[in-house]
C-alpha atoms as a PDB file:
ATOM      1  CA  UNK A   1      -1.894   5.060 -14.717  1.00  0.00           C
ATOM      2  CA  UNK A   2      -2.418   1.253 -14.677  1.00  0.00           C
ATOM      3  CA  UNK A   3      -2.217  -1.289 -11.721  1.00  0.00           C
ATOM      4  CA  UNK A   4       0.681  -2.889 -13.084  1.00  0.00           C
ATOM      5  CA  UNK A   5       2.795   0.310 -13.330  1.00  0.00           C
ATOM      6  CA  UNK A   6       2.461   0.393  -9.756  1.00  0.00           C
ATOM      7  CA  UNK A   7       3.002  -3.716  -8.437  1.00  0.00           C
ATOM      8  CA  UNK A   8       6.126  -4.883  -7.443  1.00  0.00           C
ATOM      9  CA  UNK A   9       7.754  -0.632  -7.317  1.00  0.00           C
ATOM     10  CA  UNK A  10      10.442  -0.190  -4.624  1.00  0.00           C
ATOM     11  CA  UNK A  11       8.986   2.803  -2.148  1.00  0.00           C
ATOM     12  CA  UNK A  12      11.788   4.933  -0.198  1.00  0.00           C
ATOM     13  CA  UNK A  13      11.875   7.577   1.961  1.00  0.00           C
ATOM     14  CA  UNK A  14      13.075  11.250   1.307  1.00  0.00           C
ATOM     15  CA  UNK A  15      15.482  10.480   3.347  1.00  0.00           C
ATOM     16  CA  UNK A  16      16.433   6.884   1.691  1.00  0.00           C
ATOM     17  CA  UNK A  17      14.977   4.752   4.036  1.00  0.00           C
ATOM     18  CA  UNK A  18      13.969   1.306   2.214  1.00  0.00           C
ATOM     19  CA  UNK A  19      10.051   0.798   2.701  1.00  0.00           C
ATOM     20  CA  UNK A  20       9.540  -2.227   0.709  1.00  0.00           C
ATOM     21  CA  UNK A  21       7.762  -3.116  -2.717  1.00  0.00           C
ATOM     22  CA  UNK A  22       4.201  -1.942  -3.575  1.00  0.00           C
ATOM     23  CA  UNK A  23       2.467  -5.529  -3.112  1.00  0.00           C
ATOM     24  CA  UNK A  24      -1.086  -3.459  -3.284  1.00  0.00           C
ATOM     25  CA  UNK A  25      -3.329  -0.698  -3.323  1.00  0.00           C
ATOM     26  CA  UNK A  26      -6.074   0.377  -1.495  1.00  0.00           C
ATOM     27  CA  UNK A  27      -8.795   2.290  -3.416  1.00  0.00           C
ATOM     28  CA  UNK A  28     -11.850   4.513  -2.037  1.00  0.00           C
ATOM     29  CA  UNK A  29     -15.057   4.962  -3.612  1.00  0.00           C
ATOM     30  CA  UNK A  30     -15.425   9.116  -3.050  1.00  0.00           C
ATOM     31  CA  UNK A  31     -14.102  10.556  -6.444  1.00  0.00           C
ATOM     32  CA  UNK A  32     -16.462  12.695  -8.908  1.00  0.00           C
ATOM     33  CA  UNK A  33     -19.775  11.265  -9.833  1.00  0.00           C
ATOM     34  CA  UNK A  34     -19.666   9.438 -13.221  1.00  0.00           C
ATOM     35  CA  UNK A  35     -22.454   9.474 -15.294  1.00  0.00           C
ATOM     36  CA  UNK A  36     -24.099   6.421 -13.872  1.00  0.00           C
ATOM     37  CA  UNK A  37     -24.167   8.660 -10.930  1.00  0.00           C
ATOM     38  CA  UNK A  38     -21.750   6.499  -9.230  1.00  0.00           C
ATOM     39  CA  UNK A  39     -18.739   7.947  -7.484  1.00  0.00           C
ATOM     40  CA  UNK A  40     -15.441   6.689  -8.867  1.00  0.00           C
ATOM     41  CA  UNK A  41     -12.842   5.359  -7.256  1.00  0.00           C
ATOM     42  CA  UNK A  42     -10.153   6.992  -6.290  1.00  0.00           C
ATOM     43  CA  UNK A  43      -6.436   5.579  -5.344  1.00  0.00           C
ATOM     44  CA  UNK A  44      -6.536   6.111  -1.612  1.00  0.00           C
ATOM     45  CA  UNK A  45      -2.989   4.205  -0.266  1.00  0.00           C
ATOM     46  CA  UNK A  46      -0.318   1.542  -1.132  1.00  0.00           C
ATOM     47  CA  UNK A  47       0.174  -1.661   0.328  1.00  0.00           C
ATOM     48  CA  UNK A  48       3.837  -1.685   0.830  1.00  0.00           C
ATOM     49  CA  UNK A  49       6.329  -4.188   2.147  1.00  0.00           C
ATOM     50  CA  UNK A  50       8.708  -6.710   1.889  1.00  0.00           C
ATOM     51  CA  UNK A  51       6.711 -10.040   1.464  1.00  0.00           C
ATOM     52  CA  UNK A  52       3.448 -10.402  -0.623  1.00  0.00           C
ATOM     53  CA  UNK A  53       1.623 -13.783   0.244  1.00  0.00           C
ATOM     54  CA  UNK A  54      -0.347 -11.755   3.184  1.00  0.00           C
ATOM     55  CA  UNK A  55      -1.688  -9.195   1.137  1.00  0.00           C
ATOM     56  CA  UNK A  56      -2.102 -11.558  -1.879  1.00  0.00           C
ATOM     57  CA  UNK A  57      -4.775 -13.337   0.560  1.00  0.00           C
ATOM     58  CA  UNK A  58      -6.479 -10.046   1.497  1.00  0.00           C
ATOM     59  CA  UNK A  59      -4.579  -9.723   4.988  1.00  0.00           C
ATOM     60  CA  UNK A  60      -3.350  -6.371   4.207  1.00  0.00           C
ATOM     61  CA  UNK A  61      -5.299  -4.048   6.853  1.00  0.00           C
ATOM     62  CA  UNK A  62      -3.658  -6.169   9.526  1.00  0.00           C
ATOM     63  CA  UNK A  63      -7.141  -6.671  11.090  1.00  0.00           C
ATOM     64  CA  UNK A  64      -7.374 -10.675   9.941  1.00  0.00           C
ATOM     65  CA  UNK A  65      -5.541 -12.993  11.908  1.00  0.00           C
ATOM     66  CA  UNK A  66      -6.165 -15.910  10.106  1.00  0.00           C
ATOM     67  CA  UNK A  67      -5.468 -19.582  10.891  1.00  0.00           C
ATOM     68  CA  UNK A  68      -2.626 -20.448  12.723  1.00  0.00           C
ATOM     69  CA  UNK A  69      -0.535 -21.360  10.136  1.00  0.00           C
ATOM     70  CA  UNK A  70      -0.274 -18.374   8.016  1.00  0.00           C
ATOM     71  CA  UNK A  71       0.263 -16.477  11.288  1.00  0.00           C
ATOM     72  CA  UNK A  72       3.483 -18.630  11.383  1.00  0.00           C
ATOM     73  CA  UNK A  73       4.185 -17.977   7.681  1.00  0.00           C
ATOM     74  CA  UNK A  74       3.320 -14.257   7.291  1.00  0.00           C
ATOM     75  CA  UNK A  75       4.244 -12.433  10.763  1.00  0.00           C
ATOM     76  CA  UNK A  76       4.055  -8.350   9.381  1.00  0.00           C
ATOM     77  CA  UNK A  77       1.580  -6.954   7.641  1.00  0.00           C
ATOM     78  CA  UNK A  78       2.426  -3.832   4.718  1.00  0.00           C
ATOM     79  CA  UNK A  79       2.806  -1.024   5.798  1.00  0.00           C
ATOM     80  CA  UNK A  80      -0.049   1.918   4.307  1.00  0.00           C
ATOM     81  CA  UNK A  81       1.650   4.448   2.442  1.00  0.00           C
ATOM     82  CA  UNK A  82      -1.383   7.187   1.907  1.00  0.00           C
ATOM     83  CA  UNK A  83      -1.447   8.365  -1.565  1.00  0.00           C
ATOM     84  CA  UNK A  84      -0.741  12.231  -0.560  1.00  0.00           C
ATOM     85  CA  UNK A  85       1.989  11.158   1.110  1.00  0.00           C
ATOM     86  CA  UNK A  86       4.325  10.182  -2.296  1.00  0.00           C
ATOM     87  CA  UNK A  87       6.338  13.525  -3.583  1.00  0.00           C
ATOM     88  CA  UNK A  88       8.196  11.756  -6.596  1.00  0.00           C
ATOM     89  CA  UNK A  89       6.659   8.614  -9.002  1.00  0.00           C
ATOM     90  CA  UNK A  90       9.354   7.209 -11.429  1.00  0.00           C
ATOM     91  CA  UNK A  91       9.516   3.904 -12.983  1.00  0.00           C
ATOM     92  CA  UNK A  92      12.135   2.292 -10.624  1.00  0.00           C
ATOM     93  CA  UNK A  93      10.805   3.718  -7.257  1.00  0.00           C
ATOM     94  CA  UNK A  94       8.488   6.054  -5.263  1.00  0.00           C
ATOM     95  CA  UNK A  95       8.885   8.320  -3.014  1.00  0.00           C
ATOM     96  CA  UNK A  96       7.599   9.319  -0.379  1.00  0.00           C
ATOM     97  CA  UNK A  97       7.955  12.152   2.216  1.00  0.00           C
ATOM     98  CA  UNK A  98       8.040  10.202   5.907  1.00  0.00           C
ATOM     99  CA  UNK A  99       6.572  13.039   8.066  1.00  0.00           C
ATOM    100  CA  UNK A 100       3.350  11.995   6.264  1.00  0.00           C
ATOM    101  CA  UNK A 101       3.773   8.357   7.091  1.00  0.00           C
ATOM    102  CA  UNK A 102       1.791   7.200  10.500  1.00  0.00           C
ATOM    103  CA  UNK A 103       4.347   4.847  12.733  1.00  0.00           C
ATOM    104  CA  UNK A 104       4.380   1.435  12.035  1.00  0.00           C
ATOM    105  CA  UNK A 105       2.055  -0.549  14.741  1.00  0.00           C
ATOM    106  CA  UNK A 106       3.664  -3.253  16.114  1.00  0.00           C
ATOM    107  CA  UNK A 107       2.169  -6.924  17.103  1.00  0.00           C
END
């Protein structure tokens, strides 16, 4: 599976419940041990939502306030779809089943 299979992919909700667009992912460094003895990384969560300039700049943990401007600009951060959380990949949309979603955090 490639990066750009994944960019841009309306998410939705069992129960059809618009999430957004993939705008990233967020990958973990846990898999199996290659054979430099490094472990590999592993696809941990998508970025989701329904703007991109925030996460484009790294914002996308929510944790980064950044200068005041861009808190103007870019108000939400994407939401964090964990990986075990999708039931259905297709190439128009993902899906995902919302009792493994956490609750959105408000600001």
């Amino acid at each position: 599976m490639l990066l750009s299979e994944l960019l841009g992919t309306p998410v939705v909700t069992t129960s059809g419940d618009d999430l957004g667009r993939v705008r990233d992912v967020l990958v973990v460094q846990d898999g199996p041990l290659g054979a430099n003895g490094h472990a590999r990384l592993r696809l941990h969560a998508l970025a989701v939502g329904t703007r991109s300039f925030g996460t484009q700049l790294g914002y996308t943990q929510g944790t980064v306030r950044g200068p005041w401007i861009l808190r103007v600009l870019w108000r939400r951060a994407p939401r964090m779809v964990p990986w075990t959380a999708i039931v259905q990949r297709h190439r128009d949309r993902i899906v995902v089943d919302e009792t493994k979603l956490e609750p959105e955090q408000e600001d």
